[in-house]
PDB file of N, CA and C in Angstrom:
ATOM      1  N   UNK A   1      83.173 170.437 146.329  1.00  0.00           N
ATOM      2  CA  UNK A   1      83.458 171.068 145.049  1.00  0.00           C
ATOM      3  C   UNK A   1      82.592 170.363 143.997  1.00  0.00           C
ATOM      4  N   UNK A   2      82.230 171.279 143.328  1.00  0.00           N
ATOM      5  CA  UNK A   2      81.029 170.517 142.498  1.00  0.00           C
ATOM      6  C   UNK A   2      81.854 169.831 141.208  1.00  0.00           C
ATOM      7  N   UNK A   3      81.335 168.397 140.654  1.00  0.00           N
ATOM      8  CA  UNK A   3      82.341 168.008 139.846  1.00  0.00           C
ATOM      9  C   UNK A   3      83.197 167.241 140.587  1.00  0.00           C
ATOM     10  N   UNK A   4      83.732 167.010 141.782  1.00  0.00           N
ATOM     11  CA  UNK A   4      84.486 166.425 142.741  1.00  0.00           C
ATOM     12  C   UNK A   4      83.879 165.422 143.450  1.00  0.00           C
ATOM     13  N   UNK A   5      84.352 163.833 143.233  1.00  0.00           N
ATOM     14  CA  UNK A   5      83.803 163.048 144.488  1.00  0.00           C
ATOM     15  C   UNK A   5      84.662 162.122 144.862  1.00  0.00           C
ATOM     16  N   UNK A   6      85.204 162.376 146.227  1.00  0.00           N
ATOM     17  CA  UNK A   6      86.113 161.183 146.885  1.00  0.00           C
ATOM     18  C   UNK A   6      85.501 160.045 146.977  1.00  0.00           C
ATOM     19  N   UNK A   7      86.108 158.514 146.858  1.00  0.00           N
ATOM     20  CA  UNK A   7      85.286 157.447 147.013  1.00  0.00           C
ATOM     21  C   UNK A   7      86.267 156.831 148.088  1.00  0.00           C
ATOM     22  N   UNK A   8      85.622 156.016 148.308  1.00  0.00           N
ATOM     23  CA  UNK A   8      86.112 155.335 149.796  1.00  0.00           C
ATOM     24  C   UNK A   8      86.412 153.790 149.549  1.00  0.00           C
ATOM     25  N   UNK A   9      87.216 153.552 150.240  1.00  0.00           N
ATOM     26  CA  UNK A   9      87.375 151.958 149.800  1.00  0.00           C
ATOM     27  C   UNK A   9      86.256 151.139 151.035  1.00  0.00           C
ATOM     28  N   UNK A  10      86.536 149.754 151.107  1.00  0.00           N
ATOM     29  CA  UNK A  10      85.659 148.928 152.196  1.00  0.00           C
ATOM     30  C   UNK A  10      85.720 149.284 153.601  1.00  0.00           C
ATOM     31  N   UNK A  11      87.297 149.722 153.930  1.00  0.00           N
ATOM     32  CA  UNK A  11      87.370 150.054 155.353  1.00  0.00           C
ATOM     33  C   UNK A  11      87.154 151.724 155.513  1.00  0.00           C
ATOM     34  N   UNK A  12      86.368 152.393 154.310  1.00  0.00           N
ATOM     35  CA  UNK A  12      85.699 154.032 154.461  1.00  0.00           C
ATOM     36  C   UNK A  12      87.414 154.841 154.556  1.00  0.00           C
ATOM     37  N   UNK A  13      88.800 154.238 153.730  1.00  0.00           N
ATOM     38  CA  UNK A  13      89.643 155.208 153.804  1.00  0.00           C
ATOM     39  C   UNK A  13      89.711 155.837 152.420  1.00  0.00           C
ATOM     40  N   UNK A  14      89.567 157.364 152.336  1.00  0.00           N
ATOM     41  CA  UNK A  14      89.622 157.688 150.910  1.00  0.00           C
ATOM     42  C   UNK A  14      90.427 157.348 150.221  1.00  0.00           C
ATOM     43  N   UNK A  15      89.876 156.608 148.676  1.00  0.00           N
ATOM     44  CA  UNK A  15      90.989 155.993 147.941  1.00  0.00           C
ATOM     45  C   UNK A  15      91.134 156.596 146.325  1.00  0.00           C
ATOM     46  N   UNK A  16      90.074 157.153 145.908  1.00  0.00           N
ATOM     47  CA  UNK A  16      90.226 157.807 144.929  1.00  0.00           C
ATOM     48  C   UNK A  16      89.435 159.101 144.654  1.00  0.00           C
ATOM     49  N   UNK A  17      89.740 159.679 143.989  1.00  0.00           N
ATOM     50  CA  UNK A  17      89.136 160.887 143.513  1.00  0.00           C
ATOM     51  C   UNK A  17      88.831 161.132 142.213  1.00  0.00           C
ATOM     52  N   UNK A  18      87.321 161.511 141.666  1.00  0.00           N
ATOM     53  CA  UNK A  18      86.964 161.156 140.391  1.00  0.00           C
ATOM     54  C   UNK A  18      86.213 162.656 140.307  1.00  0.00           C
ATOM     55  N   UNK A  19      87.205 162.990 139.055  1.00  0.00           N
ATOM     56  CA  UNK A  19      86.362 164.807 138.350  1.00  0.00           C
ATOM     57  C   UNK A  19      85.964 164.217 137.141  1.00  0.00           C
ATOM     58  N   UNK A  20      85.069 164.633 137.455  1.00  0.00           N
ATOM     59  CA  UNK A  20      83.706 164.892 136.204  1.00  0.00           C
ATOM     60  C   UNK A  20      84.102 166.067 135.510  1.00  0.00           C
ATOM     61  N   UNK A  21      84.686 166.007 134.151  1.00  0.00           N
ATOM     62  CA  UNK A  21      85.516 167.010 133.616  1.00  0.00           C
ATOM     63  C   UNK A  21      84.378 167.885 132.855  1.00  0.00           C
ATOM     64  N   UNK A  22      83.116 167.747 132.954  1.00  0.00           N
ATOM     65  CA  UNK A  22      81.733 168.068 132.436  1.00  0.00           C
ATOM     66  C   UNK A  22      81.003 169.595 133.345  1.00  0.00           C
ATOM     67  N   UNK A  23      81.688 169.223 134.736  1.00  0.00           N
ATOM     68  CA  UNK A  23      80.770 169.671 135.514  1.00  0.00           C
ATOM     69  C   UNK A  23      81.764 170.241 136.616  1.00  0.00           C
ATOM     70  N   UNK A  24      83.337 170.784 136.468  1.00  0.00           N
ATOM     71  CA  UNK A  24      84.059 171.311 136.956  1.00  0.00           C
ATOM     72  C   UNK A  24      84.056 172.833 136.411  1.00  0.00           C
ATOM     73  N   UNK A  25      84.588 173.788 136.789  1.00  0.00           N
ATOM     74  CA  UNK A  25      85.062 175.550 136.684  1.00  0.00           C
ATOM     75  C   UNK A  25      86.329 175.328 136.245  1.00  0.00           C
ATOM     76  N   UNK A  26      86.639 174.787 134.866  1.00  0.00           N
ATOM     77  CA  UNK A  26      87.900 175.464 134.361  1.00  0.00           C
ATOM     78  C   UNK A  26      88.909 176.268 135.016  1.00  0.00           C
ATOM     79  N   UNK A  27      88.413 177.168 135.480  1.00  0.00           N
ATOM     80  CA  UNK A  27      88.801 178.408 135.759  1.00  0.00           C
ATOM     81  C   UNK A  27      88.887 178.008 137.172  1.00  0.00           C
ATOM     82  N   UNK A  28      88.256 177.096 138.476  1.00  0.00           N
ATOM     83  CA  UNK A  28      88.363 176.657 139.344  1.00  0.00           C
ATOM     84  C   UNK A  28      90.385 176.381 139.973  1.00  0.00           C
ATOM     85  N   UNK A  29      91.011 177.569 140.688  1.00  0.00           N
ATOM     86  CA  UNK A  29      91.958 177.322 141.211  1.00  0.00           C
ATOM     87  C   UNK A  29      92.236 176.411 141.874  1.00  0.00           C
ATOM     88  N   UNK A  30      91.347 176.125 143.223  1.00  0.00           N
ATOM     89  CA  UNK A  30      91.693 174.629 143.854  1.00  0.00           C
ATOM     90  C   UNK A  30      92.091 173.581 143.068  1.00  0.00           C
ATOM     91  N   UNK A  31      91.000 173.103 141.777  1.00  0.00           N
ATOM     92  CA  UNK A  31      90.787 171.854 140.608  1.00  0.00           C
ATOM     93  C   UNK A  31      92.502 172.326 140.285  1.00  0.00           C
ATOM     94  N   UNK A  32      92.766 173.301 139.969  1.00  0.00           N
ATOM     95  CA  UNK A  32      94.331 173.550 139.094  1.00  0.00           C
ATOM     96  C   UNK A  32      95.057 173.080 139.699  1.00  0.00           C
ATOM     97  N   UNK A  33      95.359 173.396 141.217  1.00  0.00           N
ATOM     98  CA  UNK A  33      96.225 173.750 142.265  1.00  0.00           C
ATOM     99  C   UNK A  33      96.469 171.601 142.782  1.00  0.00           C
ATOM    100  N   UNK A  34      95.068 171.650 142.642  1.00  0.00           N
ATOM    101  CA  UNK A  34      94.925 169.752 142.666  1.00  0.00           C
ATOM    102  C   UNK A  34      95.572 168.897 141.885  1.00  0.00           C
ATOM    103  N   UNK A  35      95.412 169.226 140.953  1.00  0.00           N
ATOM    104  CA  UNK A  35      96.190 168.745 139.557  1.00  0.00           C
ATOM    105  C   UNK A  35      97.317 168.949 139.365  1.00  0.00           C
ATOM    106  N   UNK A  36      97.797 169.977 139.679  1.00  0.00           N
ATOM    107  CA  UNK A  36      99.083 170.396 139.695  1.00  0.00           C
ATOM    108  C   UNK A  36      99.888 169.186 140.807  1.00  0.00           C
ATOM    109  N   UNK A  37      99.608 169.488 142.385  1.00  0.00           N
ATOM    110  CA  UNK A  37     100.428 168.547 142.900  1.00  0.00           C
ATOM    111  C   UNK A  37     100.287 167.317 142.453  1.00  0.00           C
ATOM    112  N   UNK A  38      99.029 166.454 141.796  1.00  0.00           N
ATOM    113  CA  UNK A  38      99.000 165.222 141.819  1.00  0.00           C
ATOM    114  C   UNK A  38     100.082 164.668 140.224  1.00  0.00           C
ATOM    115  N   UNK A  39     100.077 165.521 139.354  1.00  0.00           N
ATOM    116  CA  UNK A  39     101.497 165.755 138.552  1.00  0.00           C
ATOM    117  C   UNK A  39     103.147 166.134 138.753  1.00  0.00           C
ATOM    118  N   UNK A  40     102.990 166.634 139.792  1.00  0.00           N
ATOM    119  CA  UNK A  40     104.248 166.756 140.845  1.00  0.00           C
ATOM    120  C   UNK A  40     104.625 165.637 141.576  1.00  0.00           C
ATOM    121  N   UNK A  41     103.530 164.457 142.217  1.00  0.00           N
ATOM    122  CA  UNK A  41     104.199 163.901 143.330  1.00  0.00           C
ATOM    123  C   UNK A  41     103.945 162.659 141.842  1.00  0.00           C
ATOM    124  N   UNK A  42     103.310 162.546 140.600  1.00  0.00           N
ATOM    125  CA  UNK A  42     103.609 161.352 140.154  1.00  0.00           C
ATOM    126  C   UNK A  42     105.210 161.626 139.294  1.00  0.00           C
ATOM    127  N   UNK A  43     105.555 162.699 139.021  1.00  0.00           N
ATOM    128  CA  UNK A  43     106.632 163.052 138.474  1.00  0.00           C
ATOM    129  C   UNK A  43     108.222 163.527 139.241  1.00  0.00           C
ATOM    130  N   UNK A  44     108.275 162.813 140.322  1.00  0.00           N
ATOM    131  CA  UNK A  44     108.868 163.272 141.471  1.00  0.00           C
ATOM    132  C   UNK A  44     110.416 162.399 141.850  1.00  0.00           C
ATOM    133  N   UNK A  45     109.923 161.209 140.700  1.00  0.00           N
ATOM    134  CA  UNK A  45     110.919 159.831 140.735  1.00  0.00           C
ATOM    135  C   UNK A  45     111.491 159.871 139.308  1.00  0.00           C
ATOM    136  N   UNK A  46     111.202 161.028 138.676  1.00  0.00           N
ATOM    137  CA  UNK A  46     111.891 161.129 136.784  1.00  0.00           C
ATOM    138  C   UNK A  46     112.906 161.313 136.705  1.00  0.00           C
ATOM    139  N   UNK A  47     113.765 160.826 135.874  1.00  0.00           N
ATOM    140  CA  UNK A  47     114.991 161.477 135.840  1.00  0.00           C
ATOM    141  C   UNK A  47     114.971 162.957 135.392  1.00  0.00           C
ATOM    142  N   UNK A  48     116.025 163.706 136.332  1.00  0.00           N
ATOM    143  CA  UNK A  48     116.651 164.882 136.376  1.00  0.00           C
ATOM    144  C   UNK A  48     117.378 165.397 135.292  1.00  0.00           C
ATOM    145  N   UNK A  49     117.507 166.114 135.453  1.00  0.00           N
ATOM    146  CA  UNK A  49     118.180 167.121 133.901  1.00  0.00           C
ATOM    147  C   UNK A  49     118.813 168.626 134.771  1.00  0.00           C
ATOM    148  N   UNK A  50     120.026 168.993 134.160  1.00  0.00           N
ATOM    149  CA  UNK A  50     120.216 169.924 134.235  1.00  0.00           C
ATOM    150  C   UNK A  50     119.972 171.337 133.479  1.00  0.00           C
ATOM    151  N   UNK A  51     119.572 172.201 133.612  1.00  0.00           N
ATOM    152  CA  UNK A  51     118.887 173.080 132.432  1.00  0.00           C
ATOM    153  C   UNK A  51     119.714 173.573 131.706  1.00  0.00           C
ATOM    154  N   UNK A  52     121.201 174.096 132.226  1.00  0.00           N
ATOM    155  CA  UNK A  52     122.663 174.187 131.468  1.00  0.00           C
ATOM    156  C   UNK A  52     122.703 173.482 130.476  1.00  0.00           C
ATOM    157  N   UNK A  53     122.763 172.249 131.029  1.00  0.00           N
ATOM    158  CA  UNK A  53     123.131 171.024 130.119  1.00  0.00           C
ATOM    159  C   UNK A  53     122.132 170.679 128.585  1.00  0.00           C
ATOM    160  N   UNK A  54     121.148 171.166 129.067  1.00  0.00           N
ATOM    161  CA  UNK A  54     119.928 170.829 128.220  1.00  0.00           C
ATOM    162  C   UNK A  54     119.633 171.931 127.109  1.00  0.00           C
ATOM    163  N   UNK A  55     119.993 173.418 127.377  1.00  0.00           N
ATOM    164  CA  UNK A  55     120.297 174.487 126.736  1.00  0.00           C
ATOM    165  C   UNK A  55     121.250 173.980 126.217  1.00  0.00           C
ATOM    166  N   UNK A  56     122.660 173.764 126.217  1.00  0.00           N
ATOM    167  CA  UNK A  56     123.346 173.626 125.563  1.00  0.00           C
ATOM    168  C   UNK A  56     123.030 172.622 123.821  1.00  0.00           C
ATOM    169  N   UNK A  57     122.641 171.621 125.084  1.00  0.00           N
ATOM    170  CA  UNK A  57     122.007 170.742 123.678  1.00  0.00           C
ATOM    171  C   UNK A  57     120.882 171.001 122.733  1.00  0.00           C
ATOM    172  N   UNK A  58     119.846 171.729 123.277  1.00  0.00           N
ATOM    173  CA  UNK A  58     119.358 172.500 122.344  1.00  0.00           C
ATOM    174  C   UNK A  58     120.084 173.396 121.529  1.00  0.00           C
ATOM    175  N   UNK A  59     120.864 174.555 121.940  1.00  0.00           N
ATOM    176  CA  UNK A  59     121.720 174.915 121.200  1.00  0.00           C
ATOM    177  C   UNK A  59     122.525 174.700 120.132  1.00  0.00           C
ATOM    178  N   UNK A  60     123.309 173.253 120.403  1.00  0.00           N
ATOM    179  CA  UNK A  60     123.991 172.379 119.056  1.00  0.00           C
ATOM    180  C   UNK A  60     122.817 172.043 118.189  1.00  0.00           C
ATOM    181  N   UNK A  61     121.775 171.623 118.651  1.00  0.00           N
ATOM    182  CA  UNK A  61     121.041 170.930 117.550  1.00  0.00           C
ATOM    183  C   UNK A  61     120.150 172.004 116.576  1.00  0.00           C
ATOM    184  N   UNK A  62     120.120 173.215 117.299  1.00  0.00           N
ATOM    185  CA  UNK A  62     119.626 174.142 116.722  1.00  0.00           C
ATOM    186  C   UNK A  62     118.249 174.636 116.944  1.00  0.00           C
ATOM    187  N   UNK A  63     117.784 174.218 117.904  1.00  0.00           N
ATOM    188  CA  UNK A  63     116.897 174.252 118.561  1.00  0.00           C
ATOM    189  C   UNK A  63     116.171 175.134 119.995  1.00  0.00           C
ATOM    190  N   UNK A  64     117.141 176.180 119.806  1.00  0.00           N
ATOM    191  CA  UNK A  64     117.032 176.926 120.296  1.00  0.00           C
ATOM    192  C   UNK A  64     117.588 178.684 120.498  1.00  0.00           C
TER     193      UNK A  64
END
């Protein structure tokens, strides 16, 4: 993927991944679809919320 380069650590296991935000397709689904899980699995340990619960409180405060 152009814009995309895995780097490798000493023992050649891929360790990071570096986008060149210059030289990616916006519009590129995979790049989205990438991003997306890697925001999913860092957001995966957050605290929880119920959406009931959270409507409601928007609600009192007026905020919704």
């Amino acid at each position: 993927m152009k814009g995309v380069r895995v780097l490798l650590d000493e023992t050649t296991n891929k360790r990071i991944i570096q986008i060149d935000v210059e030289n990616v397709d916006p519009q590129d689904e995979l790049l989205e679809d990438l991003v997306d899980i890697i925001l999913a699995e860092d957001a995966k340990d957050d605290e929880k919320f119920d959406w009931e619960e959270v409507k409601k409180v928007l609600k009192a405060e007026g905020k919704l």
